[in-house]
PDB file of N, CA and C in Angstrom:
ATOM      1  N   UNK A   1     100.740 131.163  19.819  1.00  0.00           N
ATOM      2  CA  UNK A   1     100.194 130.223  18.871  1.00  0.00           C
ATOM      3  C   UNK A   1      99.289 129.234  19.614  1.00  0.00           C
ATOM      4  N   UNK A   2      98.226 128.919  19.409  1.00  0.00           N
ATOM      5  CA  UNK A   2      97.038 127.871  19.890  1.00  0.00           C
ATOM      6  C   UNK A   2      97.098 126.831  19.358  1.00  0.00           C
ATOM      7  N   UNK A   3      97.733 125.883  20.248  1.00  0.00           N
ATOM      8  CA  UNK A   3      97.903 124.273  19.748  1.00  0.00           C
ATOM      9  C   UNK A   3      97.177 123.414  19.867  1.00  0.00           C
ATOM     10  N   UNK A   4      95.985 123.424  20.557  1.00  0.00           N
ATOM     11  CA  UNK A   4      94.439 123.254  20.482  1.00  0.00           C
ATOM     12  C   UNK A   4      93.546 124.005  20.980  1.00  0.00           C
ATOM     13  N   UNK A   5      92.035 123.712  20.976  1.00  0.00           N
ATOM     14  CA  UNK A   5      91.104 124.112  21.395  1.00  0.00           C
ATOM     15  C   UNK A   5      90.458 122.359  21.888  1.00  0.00           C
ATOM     16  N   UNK A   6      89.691 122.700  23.224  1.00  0.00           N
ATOM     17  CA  UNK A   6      89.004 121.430  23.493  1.00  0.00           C
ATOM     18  C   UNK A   6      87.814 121.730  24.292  1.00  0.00           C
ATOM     19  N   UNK A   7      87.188 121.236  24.668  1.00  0.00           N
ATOM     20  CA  UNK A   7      85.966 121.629  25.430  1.00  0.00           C
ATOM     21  C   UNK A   7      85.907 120.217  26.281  1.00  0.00           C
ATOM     22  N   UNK A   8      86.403 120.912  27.937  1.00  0.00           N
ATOM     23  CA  UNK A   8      86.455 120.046  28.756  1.00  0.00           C
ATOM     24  C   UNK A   8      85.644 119.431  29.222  1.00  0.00           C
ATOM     25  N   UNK A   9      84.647 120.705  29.998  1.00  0.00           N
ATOM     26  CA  UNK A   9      83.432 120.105  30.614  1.00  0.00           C
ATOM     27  C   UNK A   9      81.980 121.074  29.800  1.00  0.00           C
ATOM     28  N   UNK A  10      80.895 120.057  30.562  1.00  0.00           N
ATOM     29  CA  UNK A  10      79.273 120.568  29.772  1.00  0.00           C
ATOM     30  C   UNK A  10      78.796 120.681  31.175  1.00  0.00           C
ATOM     31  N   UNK A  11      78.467 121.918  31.725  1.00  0.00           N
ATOM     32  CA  UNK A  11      77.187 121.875  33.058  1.00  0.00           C
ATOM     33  C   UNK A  11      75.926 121.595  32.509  1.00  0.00           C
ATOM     34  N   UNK A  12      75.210 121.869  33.670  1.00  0.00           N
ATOM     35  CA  UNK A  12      73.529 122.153  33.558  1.00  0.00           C
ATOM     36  C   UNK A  12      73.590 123.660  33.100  1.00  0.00           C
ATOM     37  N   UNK A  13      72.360 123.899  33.400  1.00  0.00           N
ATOM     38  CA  UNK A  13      71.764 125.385  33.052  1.00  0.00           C
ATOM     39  C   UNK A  13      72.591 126.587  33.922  1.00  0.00           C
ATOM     40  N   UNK A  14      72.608 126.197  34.880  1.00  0.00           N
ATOM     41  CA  UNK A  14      73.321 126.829  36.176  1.00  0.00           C
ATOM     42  C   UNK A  14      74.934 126.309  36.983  1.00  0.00           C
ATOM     43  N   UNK A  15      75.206 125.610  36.109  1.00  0.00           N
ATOM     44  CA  UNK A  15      76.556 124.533  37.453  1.00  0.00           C
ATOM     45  C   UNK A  15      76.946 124.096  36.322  1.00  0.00           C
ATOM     46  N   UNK A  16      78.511 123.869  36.663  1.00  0.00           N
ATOM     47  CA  UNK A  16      79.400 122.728  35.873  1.00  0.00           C
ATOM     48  C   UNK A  16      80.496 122.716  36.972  1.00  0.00           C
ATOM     49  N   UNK A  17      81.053 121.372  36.827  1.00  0.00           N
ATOM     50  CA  UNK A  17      81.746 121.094  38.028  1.00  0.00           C
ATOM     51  C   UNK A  17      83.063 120.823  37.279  1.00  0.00           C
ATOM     52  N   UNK A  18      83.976 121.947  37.727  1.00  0.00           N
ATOM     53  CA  UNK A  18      85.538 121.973  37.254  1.00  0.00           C
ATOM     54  C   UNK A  18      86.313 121.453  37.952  1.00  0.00           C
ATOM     55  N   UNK A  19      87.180 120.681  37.310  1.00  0.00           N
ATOM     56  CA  UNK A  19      88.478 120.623  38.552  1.00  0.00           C
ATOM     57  C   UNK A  19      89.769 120.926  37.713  1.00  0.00           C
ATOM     58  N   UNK A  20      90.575 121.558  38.268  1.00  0.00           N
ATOM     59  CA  UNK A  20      91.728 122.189  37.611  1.00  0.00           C
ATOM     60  C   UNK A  20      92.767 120.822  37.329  1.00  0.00           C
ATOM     61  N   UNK A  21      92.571 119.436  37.680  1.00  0.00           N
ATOM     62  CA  UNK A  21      93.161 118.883  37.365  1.00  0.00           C
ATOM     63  C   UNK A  21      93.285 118.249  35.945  1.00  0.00           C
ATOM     64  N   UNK A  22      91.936 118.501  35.568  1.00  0.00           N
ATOM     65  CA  UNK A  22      91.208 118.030  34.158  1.00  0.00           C
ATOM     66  C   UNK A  22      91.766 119.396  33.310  1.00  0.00           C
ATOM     67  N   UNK A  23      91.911 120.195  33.767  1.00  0.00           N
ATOM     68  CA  UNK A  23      91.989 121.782  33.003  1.00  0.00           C
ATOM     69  C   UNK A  23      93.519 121.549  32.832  1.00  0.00           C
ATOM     70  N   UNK A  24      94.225 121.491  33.574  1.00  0.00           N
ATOM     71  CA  UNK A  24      95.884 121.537  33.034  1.00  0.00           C
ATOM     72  C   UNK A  24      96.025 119.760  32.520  1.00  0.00           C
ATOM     73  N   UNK A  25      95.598 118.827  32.272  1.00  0.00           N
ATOM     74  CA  UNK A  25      95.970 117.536  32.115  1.00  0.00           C
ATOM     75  C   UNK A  25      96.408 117.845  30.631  1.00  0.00           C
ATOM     76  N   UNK A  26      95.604 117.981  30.125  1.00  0.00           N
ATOM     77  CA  UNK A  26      95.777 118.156  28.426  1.00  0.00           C
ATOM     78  C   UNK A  26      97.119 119.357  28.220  1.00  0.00           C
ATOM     79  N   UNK A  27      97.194 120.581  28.720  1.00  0.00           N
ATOM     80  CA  UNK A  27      97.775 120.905  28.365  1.00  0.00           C
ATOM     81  C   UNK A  27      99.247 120.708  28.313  1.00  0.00           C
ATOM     82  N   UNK A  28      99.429 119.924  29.903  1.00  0.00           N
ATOM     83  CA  UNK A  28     100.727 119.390  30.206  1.00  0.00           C
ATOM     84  C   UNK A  28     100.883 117.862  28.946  1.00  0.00           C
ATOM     85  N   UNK A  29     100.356 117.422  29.162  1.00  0.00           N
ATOM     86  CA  UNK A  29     100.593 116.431  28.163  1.00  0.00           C
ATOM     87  C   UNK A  29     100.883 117.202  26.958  1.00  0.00           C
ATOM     88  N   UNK A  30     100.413 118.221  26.156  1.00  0.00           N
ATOM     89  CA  UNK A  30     100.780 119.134  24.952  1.00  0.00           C
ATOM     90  C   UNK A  30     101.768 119.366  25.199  1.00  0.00           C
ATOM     91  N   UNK A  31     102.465 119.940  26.096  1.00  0.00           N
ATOM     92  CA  UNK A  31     103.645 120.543  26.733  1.00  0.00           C
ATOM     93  C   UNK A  31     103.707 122.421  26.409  1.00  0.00           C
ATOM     94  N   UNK A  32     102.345 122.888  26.614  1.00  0.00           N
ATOM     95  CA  UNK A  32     101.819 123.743  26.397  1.00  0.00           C
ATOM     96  C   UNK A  32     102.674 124.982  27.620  1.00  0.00           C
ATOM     97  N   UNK A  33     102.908 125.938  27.940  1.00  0.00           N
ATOM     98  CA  UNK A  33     103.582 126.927  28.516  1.00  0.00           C
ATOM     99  C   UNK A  33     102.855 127.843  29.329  1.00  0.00           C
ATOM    100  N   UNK A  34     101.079 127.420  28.214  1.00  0.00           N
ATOM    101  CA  UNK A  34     100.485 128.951  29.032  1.00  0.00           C
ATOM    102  C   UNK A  34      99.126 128.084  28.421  1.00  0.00           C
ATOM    103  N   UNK A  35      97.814 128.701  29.071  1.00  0.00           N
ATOM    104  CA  UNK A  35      96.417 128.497  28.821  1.00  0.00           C
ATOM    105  C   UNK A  35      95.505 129.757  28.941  1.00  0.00           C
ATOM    106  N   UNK A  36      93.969 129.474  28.060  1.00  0.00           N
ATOM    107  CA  UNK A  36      93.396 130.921  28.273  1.00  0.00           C
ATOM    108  C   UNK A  36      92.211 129.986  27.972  1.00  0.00           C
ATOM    109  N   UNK A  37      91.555 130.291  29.575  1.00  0.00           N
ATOM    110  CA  UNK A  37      90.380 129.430  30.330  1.00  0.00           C
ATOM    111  C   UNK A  37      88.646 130.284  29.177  1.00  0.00           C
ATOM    112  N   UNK A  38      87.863 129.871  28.701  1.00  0.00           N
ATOM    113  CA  UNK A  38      86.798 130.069  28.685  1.00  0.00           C
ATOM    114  C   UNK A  38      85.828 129.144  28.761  1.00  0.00           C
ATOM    115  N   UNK A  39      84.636 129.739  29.212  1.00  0.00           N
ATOM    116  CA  UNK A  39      82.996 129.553  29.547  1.00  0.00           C
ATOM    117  C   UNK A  39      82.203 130.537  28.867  1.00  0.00           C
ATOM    118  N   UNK A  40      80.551 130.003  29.515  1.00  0.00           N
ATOM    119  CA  UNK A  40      79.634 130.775  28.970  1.00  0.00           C
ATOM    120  C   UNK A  40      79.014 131.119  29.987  1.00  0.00           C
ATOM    121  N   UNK A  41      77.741 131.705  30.537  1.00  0.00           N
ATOM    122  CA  UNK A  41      77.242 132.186  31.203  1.00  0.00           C
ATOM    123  C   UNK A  41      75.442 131.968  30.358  1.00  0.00           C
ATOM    124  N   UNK A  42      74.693 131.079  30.507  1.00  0.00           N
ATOM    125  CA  UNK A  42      74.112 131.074  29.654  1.00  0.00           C
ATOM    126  C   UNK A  42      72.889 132.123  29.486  1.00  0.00           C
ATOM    127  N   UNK A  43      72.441 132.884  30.983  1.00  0.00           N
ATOM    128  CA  UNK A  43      72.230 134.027  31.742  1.00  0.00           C
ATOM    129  C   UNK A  43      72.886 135.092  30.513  1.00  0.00           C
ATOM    130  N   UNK A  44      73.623 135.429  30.066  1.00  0.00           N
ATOM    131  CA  UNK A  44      73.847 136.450  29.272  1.00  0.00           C
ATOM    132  C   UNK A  44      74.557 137.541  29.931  1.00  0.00           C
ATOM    133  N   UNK A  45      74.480 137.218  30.939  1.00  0.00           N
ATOM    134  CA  UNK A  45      75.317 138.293  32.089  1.00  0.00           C
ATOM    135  C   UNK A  45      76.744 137.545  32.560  1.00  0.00           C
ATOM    136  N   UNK A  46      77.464 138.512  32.363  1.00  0.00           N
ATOM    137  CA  UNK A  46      79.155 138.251  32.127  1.00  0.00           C
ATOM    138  C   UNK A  46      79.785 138.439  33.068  1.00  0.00           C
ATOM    139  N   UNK A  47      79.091 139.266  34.302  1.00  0.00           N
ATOM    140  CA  UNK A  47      80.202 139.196  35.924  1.00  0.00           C
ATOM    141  C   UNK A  47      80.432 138.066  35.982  1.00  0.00           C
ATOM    142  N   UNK A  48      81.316 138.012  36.916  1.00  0.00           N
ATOM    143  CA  UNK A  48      82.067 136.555  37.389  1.00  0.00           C
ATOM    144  C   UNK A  48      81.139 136.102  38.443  1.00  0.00           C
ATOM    145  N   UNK A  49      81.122 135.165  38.707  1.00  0.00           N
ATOM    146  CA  UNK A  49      79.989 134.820  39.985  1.00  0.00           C
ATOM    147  C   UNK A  49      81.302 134.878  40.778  1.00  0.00           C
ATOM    148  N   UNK A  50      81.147 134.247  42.429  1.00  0.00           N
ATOM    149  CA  UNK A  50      82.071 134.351  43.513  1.00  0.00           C
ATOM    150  C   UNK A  50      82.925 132.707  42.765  1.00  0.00           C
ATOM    151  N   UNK A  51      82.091 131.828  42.658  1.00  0.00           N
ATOM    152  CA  UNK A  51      82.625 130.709  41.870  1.00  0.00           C
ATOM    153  C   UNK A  51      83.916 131.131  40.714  1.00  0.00           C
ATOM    154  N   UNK A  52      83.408 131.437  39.709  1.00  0.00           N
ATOM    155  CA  UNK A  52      84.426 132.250  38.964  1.00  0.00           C
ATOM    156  C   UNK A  52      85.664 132.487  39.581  1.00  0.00           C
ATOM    157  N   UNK A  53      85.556 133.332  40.239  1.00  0.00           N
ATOM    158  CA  UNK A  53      86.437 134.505  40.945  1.00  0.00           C
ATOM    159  C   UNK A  53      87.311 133.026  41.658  1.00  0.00           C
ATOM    160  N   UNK A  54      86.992 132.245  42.655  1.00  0.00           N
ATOM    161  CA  UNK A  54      88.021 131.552  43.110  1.00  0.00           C
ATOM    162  C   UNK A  54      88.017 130.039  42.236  1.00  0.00           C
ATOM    163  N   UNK A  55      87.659 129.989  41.476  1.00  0.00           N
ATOM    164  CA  UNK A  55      88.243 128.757  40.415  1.00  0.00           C
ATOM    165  C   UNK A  55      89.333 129.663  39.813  1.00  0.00           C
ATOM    166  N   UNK A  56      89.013 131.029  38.898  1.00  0.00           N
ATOM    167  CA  UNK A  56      90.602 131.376  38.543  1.00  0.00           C
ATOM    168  C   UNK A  56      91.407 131.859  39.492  1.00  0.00           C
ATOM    169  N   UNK A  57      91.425 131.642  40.808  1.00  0.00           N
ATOM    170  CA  UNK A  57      92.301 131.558  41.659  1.00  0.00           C
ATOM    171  C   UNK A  57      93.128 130.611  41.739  1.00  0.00           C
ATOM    172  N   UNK A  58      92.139 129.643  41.679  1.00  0.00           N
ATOM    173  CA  UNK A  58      92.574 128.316  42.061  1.00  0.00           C
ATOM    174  C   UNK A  58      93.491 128.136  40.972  1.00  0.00           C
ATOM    175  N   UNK A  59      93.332 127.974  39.723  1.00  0.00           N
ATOM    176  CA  UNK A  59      93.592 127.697  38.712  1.00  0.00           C
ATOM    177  C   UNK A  59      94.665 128.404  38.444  1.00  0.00           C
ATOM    178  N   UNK A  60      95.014 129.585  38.791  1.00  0.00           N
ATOM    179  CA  UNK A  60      96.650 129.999  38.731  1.00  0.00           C
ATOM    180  C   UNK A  60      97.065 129.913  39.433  1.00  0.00           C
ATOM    181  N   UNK A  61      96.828 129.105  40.633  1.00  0.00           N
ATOM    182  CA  UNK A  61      97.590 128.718  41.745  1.00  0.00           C
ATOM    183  C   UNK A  61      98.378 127.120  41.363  1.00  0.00           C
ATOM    184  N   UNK A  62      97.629 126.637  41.073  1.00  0.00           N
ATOM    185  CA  UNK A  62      97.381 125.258  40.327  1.00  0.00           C
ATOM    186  C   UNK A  62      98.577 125.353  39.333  1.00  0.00           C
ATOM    187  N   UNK A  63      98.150 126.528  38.160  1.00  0.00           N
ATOM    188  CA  UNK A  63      99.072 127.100  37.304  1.00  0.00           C
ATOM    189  C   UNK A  63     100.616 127.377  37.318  1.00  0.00           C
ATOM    190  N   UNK A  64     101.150 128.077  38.320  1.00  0.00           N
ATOM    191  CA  UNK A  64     102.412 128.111  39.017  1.00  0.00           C
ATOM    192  C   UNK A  64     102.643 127.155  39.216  1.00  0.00           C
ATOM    193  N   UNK A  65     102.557 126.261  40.126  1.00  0.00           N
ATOM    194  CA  UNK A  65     103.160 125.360  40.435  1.00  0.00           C
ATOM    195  C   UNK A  65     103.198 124.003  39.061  1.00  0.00           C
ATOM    196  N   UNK A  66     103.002 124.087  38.205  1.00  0.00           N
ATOM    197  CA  UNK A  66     102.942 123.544  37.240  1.00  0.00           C
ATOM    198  C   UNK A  66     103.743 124.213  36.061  1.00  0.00           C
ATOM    199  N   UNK A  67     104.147 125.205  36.248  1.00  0.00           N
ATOM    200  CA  UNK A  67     104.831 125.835  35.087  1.00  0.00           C
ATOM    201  C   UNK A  67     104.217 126.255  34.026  1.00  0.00           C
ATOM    202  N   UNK A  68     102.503 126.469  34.326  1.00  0.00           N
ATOM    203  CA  UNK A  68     101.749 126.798  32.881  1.00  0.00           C
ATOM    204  C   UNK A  68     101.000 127.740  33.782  1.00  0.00           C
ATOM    205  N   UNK A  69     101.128 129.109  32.773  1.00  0.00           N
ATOM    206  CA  UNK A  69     100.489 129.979  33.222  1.00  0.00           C
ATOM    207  C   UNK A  69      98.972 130.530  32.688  1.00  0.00           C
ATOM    208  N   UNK A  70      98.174 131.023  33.528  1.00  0.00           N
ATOM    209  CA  UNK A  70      96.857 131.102  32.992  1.00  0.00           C
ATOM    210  C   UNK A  70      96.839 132.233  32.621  1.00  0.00           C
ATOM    211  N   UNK A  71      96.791 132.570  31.254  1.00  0.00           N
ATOM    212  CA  UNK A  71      96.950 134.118  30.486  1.00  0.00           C
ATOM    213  C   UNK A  71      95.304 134.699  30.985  1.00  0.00           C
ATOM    214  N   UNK A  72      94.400 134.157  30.719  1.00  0.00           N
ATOM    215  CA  UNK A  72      93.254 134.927  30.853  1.00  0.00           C
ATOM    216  C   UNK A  72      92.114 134.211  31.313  1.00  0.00           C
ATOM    217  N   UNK A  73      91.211 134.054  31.432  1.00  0.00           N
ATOM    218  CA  UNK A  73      89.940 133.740  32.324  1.00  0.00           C
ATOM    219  C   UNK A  73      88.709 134.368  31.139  1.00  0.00           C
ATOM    220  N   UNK A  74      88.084 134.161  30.378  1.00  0.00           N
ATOM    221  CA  UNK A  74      87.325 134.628  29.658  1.00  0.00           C
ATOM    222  C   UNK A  74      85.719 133.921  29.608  1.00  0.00           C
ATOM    223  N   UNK A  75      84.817 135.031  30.046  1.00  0.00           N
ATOM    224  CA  UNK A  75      83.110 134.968  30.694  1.00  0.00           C
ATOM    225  C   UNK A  75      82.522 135.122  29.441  1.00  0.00           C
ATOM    226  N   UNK A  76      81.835 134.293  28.262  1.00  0.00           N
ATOM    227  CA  UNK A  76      81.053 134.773  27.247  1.00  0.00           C
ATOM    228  C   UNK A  76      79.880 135.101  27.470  1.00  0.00           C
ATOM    229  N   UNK A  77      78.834 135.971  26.977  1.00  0.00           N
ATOM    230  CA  UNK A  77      77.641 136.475  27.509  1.00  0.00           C
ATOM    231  C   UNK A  77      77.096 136.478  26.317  1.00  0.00           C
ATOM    232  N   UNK A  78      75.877 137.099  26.458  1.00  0.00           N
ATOM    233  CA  UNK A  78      74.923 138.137  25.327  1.00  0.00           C
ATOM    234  C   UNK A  78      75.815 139.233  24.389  1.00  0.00           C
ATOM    235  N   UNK A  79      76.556 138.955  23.474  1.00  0.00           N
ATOM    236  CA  UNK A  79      77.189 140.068  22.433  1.00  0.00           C
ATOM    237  C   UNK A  79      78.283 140.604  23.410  1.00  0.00           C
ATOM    238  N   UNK A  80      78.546 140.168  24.337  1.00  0.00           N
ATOM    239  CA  UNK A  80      79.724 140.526  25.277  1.00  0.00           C
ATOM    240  C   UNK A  80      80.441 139.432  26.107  1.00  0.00           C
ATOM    241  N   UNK A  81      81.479 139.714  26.755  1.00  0.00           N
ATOM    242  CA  UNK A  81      82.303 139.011  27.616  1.00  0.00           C
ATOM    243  C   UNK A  81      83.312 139.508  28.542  1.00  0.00           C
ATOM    244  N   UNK A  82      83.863 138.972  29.514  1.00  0.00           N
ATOM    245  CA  UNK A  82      84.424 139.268  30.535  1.00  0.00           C
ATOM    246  C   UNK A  82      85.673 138.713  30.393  1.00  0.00           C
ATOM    247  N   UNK A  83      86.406 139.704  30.812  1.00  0.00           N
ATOM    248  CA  UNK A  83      88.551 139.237  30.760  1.00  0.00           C
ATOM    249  C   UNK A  83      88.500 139.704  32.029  1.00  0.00           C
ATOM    250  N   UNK A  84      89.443 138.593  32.720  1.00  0.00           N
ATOM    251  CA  UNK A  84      89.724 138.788  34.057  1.00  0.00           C
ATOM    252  C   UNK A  84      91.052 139.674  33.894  1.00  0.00           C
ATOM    253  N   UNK A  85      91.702 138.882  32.717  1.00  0.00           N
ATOM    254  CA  UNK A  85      93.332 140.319  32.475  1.00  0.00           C
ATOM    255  C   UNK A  85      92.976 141.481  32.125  1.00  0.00           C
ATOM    256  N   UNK A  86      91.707 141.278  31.575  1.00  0.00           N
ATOM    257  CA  UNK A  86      91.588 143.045  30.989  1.00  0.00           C
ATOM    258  C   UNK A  86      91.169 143.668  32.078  1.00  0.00           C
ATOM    259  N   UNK A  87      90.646 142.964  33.176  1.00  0.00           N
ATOM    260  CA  UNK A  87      89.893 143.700  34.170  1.00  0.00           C
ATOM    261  C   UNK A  87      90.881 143.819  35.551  1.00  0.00           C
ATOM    262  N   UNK A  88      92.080 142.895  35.573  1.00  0.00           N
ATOM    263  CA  UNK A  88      92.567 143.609  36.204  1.00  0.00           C
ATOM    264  C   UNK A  88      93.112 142.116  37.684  1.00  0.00           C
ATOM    265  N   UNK A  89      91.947 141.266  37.144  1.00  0.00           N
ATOM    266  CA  UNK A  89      91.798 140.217  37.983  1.00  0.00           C
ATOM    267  C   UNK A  89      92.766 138.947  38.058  1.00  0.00           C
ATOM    268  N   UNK A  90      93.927 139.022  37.076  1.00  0.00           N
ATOM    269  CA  UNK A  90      95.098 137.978  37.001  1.00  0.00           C
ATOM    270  C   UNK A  90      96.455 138.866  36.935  1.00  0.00           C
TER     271      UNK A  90
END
């Protein structure tokens, strides 16, 4: 069940600067169990950059030790998108 939706941060064209502390704040305060991270890619192209790849590292690392787990990692694109669970990557 989804007990909110929020939109944390806004980059530029190219960059947005995350910190996983801002990413679990809300949810711990919800007393939320689990989270499912999305972005956009405004590029239209849905690989993960290397960025990607170790923010949801970070972020279920972050995750564990917090008791909230990061169900998925989700890349929106052009009529497509990227799951890091579907792909294999969480």
């Amino acid at each position: 069940m989804i007990i909110k939706e929020k939109e944390l941060f806004r980059g530029t064209l190219n960059y947005s600067m995350v910190h996983p502390r801002e990413v679990f704040k809300e949810a711990y305060i919800l007393g939320a169990v689990s989270i499912i991270c999305i972005h956009n890619h405004p590029s239209g192209k849905v690989e993960p950059s290397k960025d990607d790849i170790n923010l949801t590292k970070r972020l279920i690392s972050v995750g564990d030790l917090m008791g909230i787990k990061v169900i998925d990692h989700l890349i929106i694109g052009s009529n497509s998108y990227y799951s890091f669970l579907k792909n294999g990557d969480i």
